[in-house]
C-alpha atoms as a PDB file:
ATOM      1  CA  UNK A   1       0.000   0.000   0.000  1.00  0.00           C
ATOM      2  CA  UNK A   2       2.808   2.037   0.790  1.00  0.00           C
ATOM      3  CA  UNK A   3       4.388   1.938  -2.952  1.00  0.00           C
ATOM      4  CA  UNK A   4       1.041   3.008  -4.254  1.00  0.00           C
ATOM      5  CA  UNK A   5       0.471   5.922  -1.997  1.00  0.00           C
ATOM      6  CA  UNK A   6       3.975   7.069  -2.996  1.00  0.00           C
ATOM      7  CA  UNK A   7       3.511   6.613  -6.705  1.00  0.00           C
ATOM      8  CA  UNK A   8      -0.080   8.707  -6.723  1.00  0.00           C
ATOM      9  CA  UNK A   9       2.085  11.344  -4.620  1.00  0.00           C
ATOM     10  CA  UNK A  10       4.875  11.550  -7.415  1.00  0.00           C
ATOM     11  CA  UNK A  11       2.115  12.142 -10.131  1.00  0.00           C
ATOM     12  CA  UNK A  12       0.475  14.797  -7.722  1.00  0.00           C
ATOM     13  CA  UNK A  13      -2.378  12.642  -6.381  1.00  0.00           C
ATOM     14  CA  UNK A  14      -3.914  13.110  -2.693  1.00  0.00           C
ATOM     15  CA  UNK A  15      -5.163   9.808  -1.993  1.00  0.00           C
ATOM     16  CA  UNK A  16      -7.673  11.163   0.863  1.00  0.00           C
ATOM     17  CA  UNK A  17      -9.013  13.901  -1.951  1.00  0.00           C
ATOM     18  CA  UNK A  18      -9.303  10.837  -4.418  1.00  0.00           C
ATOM     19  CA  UNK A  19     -11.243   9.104  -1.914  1.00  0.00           C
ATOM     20  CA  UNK A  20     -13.274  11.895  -0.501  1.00  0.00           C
ATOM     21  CA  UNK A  21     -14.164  13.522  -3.890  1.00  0.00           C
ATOM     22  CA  UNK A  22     -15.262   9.522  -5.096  1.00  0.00           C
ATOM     23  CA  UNK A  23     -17.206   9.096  -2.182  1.00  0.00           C
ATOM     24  CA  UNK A  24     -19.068  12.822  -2.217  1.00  0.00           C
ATOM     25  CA  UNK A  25     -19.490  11.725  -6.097  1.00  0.00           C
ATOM     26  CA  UNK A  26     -21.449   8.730  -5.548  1.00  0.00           C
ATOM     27  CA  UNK A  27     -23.684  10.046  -2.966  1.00  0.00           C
ATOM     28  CA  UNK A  28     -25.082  12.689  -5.647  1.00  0.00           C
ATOM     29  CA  UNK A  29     -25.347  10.025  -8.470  1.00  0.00           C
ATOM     30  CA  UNK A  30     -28.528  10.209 -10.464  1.00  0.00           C
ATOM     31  CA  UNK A  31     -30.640   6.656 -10.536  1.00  0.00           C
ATOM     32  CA  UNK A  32     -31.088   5.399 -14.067  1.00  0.00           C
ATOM     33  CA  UNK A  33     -28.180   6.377 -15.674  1.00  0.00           C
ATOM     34  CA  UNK A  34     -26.028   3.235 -17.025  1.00  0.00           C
ATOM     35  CA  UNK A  35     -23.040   1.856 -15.265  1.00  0.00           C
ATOM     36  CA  UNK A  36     -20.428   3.625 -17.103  1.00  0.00           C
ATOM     37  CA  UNK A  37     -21.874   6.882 -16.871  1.00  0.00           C
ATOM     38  CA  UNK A  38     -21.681   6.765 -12.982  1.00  0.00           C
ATOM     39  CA  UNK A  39     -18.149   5.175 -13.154  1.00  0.00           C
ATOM     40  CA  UNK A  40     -16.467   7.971 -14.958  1.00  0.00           C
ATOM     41  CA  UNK A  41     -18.517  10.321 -13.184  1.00  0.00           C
ATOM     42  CA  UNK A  42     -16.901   9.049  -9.891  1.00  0.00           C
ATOM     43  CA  UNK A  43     -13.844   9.293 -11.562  1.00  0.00           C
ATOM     44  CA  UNK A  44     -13.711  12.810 -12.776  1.00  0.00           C
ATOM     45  CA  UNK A  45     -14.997  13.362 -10.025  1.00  0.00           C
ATOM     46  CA  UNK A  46     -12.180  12.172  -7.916  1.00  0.00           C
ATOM     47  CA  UNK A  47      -9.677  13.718 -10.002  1.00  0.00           C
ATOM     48  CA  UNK A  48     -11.850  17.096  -9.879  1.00  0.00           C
ATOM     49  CA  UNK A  49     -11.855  16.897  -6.168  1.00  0.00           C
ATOM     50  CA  UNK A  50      -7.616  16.348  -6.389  1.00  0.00           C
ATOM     51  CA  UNK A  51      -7.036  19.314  -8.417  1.00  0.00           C
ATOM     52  CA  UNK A  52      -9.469  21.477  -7.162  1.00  0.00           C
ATOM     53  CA  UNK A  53      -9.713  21.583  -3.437  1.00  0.00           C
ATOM     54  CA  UNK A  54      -6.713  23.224  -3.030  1.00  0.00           C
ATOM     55  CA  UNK A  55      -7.507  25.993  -5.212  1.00  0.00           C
ATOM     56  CA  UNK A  56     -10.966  26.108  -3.186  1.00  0.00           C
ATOM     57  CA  UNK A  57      -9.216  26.497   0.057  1.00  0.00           C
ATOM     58  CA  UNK A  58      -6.391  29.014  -1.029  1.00  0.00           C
ATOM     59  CA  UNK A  59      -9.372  31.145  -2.736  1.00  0.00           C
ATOM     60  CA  UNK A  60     -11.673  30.710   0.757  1.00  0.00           C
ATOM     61  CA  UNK A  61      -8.644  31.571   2.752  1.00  0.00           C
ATOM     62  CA  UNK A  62      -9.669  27.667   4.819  1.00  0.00           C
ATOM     63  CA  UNK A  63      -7.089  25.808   6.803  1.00  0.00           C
ATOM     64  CA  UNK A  64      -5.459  22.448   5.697  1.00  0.00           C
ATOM     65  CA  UNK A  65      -6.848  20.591   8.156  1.00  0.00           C
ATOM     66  CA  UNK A  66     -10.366  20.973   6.204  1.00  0.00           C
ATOM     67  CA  UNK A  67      -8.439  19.196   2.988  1.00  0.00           C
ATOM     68  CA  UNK A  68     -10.378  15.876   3.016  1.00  0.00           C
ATOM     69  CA  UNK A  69     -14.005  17.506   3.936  1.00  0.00           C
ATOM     70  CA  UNK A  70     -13.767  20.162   1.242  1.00  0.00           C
ATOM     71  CA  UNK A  71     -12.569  16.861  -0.763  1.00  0.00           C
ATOM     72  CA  UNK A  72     -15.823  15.220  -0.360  1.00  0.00           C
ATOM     73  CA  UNK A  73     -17.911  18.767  -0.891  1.00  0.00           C
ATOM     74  CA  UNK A  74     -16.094  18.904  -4.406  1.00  0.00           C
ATOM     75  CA  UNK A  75     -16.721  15.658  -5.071  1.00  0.00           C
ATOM     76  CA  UNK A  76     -19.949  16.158  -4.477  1.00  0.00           C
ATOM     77  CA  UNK A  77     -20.441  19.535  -6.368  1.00  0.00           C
ATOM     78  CA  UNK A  78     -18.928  17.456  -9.577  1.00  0.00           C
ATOM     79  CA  UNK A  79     -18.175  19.958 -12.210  1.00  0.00           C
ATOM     80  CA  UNK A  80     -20.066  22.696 -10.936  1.00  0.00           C
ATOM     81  CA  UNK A  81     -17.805  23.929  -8.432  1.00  0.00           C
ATOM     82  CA  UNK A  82     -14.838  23.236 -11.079  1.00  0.00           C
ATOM     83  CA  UNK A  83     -16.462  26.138 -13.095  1.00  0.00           C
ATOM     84  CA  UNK A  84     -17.356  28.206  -9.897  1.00  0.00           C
ATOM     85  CA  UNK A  85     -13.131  28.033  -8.917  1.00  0.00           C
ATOM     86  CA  UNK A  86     -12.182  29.015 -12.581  1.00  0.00           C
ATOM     87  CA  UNK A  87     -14.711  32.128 -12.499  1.00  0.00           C
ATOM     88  CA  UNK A  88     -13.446  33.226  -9.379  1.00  0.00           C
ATOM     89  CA  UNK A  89      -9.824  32.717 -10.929  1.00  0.00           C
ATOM     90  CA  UNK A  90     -10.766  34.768 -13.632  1.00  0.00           C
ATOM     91  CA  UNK A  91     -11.860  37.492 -11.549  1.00  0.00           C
ATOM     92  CA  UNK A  92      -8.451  37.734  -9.796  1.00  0.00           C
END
């Protein structure tokens, strides 16, 4: 387990976000869509929740200690709060 956590650190992965934002992802999946939809919905949004929470708490001014449970809100949010961070980016 150790080897895996390091690899998905060297190519910039937070396990804990990759978790969190999968887990938030699947509690707001919509019923009757097929399997693969929700699978690469939980994906992206995993990798949505990796990229973006940090940006999220740096723009909120939140501590680090809130990384995992702004994970999950991400996650949850699925795209939508990827294209509420790059508005606010494009603000500053």
């Amino acid at each position: 387990m150790k080897v895996i956590n390091e690899l998905l650190n060297s190519l910039g992965f937070n396990i804990s976000l990759l978790v969190g934002g999968a887990l938030g992802s699947m509690i707001g999946l919509k019923k009757g869509r097929s399997f693969w939809h929700n699978f690469t919905t939980v994906v992206a949004s995993a990798i949505i929740s990796n990229y973006c929470t940090p940006v999220v708490i740096s723009l909120f001014g939140l501590e680090l200690s809130t990384m995992a449970g702004i994970g999950f809100i991400v996650g949850y949010s699925n795209k939508a709060m990827l294209d509420y961070a790059l508005e606010k980016l494009k603000k500053k």
